[in-house]
C-alpha atoms as a PDB file:
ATOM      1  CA  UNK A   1       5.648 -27.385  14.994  1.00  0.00           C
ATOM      2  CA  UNK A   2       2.100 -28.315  13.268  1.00  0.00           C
ATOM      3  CA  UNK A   3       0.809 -26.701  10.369  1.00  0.00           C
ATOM      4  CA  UNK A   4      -2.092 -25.860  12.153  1.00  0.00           C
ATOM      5  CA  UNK A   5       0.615 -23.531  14.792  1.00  0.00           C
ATOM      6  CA  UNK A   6       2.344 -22.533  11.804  1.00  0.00           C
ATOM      7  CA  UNK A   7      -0.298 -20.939   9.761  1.00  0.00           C
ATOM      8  CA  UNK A   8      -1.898 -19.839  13.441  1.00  0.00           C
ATOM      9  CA  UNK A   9       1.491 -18.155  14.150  1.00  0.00           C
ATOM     10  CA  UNK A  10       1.951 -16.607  10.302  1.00  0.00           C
ATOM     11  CA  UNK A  11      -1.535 -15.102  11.267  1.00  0.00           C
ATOM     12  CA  UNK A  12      -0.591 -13.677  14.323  1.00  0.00           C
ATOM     13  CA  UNK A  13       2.653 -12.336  12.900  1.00  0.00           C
ATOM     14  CA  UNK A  14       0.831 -10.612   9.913  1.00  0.00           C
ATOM     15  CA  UNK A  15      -1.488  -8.907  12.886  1.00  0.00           C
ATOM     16  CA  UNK A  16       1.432  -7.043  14.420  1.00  0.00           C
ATOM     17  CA  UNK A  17       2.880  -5.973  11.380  1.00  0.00           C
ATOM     18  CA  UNK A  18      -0.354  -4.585  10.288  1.00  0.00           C
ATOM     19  CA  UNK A  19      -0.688  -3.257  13.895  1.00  0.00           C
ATOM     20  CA  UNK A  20       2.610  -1.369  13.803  1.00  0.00           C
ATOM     21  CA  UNK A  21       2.078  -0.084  10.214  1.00  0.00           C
ATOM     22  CA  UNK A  22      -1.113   1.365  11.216  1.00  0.00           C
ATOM     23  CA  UNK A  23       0.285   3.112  14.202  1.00  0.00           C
ATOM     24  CA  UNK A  24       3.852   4.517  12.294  1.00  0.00           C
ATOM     25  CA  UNK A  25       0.507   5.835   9.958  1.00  0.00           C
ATOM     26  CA  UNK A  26      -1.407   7.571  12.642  1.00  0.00           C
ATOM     27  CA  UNK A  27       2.465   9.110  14.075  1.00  0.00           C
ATOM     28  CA  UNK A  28       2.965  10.515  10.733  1.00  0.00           C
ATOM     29  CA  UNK A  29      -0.819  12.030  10.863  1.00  0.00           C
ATOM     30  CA  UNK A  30      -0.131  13.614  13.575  1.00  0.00           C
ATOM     31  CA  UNK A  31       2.650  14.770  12.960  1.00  0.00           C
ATOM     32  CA  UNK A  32       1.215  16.281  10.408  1.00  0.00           C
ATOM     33  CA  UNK A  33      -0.950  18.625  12.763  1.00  0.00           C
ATOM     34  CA  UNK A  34       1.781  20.442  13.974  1.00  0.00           C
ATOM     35  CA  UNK A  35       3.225  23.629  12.297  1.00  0.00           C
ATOM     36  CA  UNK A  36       6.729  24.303  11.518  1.00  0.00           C
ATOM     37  CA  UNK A  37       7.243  26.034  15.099  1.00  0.00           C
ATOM     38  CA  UNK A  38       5.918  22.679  16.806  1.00  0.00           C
ATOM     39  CA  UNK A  39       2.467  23.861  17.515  1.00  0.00           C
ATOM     40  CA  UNK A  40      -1.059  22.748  16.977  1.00  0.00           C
ATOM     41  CA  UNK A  41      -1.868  23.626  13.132  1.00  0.00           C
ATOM     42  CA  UNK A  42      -5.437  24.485  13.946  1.00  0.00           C
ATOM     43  CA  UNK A  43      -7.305  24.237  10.299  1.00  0.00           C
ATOM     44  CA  UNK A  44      -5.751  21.060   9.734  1.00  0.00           C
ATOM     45  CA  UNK A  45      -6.997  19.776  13.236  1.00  0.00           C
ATOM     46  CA  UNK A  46     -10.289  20.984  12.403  1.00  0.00           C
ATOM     47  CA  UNK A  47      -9.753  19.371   9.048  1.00  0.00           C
ATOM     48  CA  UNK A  48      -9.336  16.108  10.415  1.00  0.00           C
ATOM     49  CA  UNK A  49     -11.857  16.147  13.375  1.00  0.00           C
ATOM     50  CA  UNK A  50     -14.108  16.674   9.831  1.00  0.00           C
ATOM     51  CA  UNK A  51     -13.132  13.964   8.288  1.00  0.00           C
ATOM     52  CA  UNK A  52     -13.904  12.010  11.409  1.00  0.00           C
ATOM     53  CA  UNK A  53     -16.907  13.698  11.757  1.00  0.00           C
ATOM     54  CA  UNK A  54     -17.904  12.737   8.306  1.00  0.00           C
ATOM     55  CA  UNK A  55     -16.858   9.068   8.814  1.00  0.00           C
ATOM     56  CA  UNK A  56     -18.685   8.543  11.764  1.00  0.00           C
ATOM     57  CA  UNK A  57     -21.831   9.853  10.361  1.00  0.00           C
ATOM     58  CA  UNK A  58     -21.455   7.949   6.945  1.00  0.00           C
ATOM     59  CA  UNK A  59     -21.198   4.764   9.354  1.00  0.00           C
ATOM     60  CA  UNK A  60     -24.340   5.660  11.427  1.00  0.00           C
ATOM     61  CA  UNK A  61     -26.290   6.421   8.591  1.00  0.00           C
ATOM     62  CA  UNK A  62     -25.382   3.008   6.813  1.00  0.00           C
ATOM     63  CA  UNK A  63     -25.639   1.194   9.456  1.00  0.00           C
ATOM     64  CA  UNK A  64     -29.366   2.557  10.177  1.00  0.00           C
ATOM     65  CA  UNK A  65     -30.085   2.607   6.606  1.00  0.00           C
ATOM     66  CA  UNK A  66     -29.017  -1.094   6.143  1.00  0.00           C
ATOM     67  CA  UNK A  67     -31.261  -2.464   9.133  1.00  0.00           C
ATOM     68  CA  UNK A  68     -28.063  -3.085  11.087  1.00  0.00           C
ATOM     69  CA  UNK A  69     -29.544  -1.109  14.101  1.00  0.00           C
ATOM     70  CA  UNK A  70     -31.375   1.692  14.849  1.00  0.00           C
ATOM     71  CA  UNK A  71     -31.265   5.220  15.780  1.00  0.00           C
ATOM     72  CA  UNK A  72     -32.124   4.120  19.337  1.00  0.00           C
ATOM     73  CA  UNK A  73     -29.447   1.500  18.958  1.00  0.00           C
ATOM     74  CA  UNK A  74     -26.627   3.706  18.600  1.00  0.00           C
ATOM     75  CA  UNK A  75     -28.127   6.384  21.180  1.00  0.00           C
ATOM     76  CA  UNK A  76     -27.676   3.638  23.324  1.00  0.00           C
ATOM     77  CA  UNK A  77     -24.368   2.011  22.775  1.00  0.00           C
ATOM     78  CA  UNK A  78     -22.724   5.686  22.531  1.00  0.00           C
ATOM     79  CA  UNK A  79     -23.863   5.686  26.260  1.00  0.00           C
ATOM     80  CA  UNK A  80     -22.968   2.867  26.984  1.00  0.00           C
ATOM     81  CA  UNK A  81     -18.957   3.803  25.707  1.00  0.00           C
ATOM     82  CA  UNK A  82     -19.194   6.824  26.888  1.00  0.00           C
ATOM     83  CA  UNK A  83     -19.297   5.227  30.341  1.00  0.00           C
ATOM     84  CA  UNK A  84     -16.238   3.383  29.892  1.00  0.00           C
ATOM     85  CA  UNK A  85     -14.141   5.664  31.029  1.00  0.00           C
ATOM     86  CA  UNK A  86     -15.949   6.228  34.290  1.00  0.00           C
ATOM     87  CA  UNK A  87     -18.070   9.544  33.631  1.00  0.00           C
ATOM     88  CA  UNK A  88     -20.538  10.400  31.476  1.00  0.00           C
ATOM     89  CA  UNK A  89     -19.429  13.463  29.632  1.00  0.00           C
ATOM     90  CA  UNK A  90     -20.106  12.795  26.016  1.00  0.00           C
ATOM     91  CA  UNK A  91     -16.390  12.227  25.130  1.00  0.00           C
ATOM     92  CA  UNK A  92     -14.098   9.311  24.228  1.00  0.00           C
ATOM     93  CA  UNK A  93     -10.372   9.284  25.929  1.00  0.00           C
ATOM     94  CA  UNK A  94      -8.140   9.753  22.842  1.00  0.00           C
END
């Protein structure tokens, strides 16, 4: 094998493992929005939807603020991923 397929492999490698770390990270998060009886823990889902919330307006506003794109810009691509799923109903598939 090359170098060139070796690092190109290493690379590819290092992407799963980040891949899977991320997603036993997310597991644990959510696990984390369940009570002791198994349910939905309701202020820390609204906690988190918050933090989301907060995130995704930080990134907007930084990304306006920076010349990146525009208000208009993002009014636009929102529509057009809100399509992606097939309807138009203001929501992303989780």
């Amino acid at each position: 094998m090359g170098l060139i397929n070796w690092i190109f492999d290493f690379y590819q490698h290092s992407k799963i493992n980040d891949a899977h770390r991320e997603t036993e990270s997310l597991r644990t998060e959510m696990l984390q929005l369940r009570s002791t009886r198994g349910d939905l823990d309701q202020e820390r889902l609204l906690r988190a939807v918050g933090e989301l919330a907060l995130a995704v307006k930080t990134l907007q506003r930084a990304a306006v603020e920076k010349g990146i794109c525009s208000e208009h810009d993002l009014r636009r691509i929102a529509e057009q991923v809100d399509l992606e799923d097939g309807r138009a109903d203001g929501r992303s598939p989780v």
